[in-house]
Protein backbone atom coordinates (compact mmCIF):
# COMPACT_ATOMS: atom_id res chain seq x y z
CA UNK A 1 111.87 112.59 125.42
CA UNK A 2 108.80 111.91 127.57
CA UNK A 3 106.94 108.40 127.74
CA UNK A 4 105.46 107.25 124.65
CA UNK A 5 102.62 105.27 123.50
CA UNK A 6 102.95 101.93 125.02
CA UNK A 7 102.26 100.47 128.57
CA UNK A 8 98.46 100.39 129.04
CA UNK A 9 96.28 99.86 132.74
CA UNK A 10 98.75 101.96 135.07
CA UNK A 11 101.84 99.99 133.91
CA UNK A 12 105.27 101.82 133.38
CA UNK A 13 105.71 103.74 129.88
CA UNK A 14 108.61 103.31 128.11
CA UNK A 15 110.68 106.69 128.29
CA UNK A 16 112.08 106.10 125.09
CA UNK A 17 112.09 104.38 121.78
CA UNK A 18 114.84 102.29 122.71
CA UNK A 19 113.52 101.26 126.21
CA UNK A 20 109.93 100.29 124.09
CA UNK A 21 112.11 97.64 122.12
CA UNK A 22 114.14 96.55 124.70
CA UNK A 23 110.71 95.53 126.96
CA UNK A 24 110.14 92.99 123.76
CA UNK A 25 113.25 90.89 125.41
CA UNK A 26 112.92 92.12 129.02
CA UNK A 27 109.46 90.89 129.28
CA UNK A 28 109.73 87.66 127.55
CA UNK A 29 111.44 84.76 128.90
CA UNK A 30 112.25 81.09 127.72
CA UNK A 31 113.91 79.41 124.81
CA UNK A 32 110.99 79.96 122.74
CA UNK A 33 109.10 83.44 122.47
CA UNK A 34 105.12 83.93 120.67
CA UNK A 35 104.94 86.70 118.68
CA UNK A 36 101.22 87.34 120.70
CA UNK A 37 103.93 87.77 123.92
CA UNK A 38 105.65 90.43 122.06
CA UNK A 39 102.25 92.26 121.84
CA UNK A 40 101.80 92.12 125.14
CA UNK A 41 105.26 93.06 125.99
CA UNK A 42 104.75 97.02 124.73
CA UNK A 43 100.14 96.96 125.48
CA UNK A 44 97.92 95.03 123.16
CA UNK A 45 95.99 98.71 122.76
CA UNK A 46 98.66 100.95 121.77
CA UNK A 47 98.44 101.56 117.58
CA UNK A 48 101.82 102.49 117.66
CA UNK A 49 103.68 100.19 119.54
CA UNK A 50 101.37 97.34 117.68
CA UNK A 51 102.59 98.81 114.14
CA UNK A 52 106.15 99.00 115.12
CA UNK A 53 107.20 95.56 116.81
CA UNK A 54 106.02 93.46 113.57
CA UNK A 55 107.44 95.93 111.46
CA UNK A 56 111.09 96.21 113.21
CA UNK A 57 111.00 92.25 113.73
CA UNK A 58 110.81 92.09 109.87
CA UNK A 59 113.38 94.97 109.13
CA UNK A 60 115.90 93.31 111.75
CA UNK A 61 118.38 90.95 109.73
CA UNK A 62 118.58 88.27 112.24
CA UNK A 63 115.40 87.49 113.29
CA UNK A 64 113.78 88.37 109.69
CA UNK A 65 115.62 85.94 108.33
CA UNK A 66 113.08 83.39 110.54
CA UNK A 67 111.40 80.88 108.05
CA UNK A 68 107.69 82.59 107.69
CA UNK A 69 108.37 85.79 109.94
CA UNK A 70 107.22 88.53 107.12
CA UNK A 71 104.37 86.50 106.22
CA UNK A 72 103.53 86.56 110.18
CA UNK A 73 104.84 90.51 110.77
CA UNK A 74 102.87 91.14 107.19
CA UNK A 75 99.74 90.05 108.74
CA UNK A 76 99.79 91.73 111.79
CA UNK A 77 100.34 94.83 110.69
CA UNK A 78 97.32 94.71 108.08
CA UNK A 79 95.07 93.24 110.45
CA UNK A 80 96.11 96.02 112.90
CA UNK A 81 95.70 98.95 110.34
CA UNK A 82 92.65 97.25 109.08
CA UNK A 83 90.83 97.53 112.89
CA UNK A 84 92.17 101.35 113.00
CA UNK A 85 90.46 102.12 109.83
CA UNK A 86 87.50 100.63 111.35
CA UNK A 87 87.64 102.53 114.76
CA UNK A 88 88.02 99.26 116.85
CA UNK A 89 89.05 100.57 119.75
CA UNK A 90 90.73 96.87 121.22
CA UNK A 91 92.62 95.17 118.51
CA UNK A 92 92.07 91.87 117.52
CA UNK A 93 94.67 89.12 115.89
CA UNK A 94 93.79 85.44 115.39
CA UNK A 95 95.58 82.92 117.59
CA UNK A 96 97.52 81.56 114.20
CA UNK A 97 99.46 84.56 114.19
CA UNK A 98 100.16 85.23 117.95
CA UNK A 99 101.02 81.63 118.51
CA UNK A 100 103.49 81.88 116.27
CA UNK A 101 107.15 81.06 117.93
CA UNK A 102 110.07 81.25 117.18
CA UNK A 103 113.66 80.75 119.28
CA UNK A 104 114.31 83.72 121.66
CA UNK A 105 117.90 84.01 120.86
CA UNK A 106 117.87 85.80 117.47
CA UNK A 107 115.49 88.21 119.29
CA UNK A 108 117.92 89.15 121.98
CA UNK A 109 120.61 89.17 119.26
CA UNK A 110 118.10 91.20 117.02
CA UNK A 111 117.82 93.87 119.79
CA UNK A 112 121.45 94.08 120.95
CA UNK A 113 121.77 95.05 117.67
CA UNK A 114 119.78 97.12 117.28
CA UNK A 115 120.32 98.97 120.36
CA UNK A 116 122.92 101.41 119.68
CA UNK A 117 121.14 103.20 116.58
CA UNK A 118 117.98 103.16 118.04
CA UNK A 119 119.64 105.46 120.91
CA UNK A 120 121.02 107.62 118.04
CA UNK A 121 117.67 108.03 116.80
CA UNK A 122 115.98 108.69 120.05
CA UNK A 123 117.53 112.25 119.91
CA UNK A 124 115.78 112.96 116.95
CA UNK A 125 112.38 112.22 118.04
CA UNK A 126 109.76 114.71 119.38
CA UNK A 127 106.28 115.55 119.36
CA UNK A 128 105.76 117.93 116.50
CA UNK A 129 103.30 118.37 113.65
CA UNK A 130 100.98 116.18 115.77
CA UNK A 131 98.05 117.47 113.33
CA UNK A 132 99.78 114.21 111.07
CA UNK A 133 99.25 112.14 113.97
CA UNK A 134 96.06 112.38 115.25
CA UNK A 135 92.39 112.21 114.00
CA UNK A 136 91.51 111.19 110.56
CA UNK A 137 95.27 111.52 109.63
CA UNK A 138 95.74 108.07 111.76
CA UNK A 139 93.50 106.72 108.68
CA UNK A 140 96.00 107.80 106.38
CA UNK A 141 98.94 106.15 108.41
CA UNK A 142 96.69 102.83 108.47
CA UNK A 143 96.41 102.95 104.64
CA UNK A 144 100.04 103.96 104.00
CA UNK A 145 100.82 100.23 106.31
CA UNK A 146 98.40 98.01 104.68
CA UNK A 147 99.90 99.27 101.55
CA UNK A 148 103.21 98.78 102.79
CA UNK A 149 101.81 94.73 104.92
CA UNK A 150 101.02 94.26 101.46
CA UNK A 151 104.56 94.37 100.27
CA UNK A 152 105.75 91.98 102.77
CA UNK A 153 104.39 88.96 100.77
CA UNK A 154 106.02 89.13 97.39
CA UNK A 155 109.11 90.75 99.10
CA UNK A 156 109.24 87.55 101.27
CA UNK A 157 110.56 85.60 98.13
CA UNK A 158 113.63 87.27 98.23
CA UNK A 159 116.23 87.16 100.97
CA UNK A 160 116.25 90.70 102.78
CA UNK A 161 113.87 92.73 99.71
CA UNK A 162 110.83 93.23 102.97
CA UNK A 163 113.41 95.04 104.50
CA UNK A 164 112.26 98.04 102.97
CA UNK A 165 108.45 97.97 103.50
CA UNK A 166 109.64 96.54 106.92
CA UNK A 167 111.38 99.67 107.68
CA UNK A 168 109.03 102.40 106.36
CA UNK A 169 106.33 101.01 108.34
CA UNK A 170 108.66 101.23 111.46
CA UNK A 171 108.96 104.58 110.96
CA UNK A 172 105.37 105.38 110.43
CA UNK A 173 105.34 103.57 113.68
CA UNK A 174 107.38 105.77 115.35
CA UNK A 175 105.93 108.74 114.16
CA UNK A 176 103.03 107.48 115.51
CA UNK A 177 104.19 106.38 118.82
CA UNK A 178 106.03 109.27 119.56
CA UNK A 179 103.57 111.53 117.88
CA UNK A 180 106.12 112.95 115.63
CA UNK A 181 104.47 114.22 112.72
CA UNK A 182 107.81 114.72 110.48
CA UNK A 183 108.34 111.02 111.16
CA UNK A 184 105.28 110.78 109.49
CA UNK A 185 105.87 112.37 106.55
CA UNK A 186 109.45 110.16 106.10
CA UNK A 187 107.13 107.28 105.86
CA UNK A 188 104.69 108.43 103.30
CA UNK A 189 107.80 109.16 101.36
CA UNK A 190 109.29 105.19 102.49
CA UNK A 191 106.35 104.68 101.36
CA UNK A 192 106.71 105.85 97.50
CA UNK A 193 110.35 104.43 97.54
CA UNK A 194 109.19 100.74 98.69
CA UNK A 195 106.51 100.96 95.92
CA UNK A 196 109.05 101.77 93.38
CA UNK A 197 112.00 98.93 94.52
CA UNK A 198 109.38 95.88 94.81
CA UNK A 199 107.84 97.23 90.90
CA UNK A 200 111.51 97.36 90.24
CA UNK A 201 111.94 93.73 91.45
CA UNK A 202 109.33 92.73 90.09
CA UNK A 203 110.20 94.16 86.42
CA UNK A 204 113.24 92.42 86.54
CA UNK A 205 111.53 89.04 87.28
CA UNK A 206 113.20 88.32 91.12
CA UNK A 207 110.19 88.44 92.53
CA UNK A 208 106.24 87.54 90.91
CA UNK A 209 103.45 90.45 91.76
């Protein structure tokens, strides 16, 4: 797989999707981490990147279990497919959300999880369909994830429910990083199946829409 959509200003790209999430804990340090350092670990102008390290933070069951982290991973991802929509070309989040901290210890957990699938998955990923990726289909993607940001705050009442959302916007995120377009297309389908579990939820009265 070659280097994907992260590093920015002559710094090293991540060869893989599994050395992008790994930079979130080797280029953070300290008891405590900011969720504006995570940002910066993978380039504060990559669209990808941006999309998927809220996004996996939420779908990851030790650190999404944080007090407050879909709310804060919600956020970022609409703000950041907000700015796409509107062609800003350096993205912009308010210092409420990147100062948010949390300990850095369910991150490194989080990832060492997470580690061995996302090296599975990495053989599955290649550029293809790219027509899905680029142009005006990247305002499609940005729709699909405020749709799916959305989600995060009624799913947030119930232990593990932004899961979902969390993950189809991770893998909109990857198809988008990796600018693989049939990536793209599992997420607009995600997408459809998240819609249909929180309206189920919701139905059923576990969580208030």
């Amino acid at each position: 797989m070659t280097g994907i959509d992260s590093k920015k200003g002559g710094e090293s790209e991540a060869e893989s999707l599994h050395d992008l999430v790994q930079q979130l804990v080797d280029n953070t340090e300290g008891e405590k981490v900011e969720f504006g350092e995570l940002l910066e670990a993978v380039g504060m102008q990559a669209f990808g990147p941006l999309l998927l390290v809220p996004s996996l933070i939420a779908a990851l069951p030790v650190v999404g279990a944080i007090p407050g982290i879909s709310i804060v991973t919600g956020s970022v991802v609409a703000l950041i497919a907000v700015q796409v929509l509107f062609g800003r070309r350096k993205p912009w989040l308010p210092r409420k959300l990147t100062g948010f901290s949390f300990k850095r210890e369910p991150l490194v957990k989080g990832v060492e999880w997470a580690e061995p699938k996302l090296r599975v998955i990495d053989r599955f990923i290649r550029p293809r369909r790219t027509y899905l990726v680029h142009g005006p289909a990247r305002y499609a993607i940005a729709l699909a994830a405020i749709f799916n940001a959305l989600l995060f705050y009624p799913a947030a009442l119930l232990p593990f429910a932004v899961t979902a959302p969390a993950l189809t916007v991770a893998v909109l995120a990857v198809g988008v990083t990796t600018t693989d377009g049939n990536w793209v297309i599992a997420g607009y389908l995600l997408t459809a199946a998240s819609a249909g579990l929180i309206a189920y939820l919701s139905f059923s009265g576990l969580i208030p829409l």
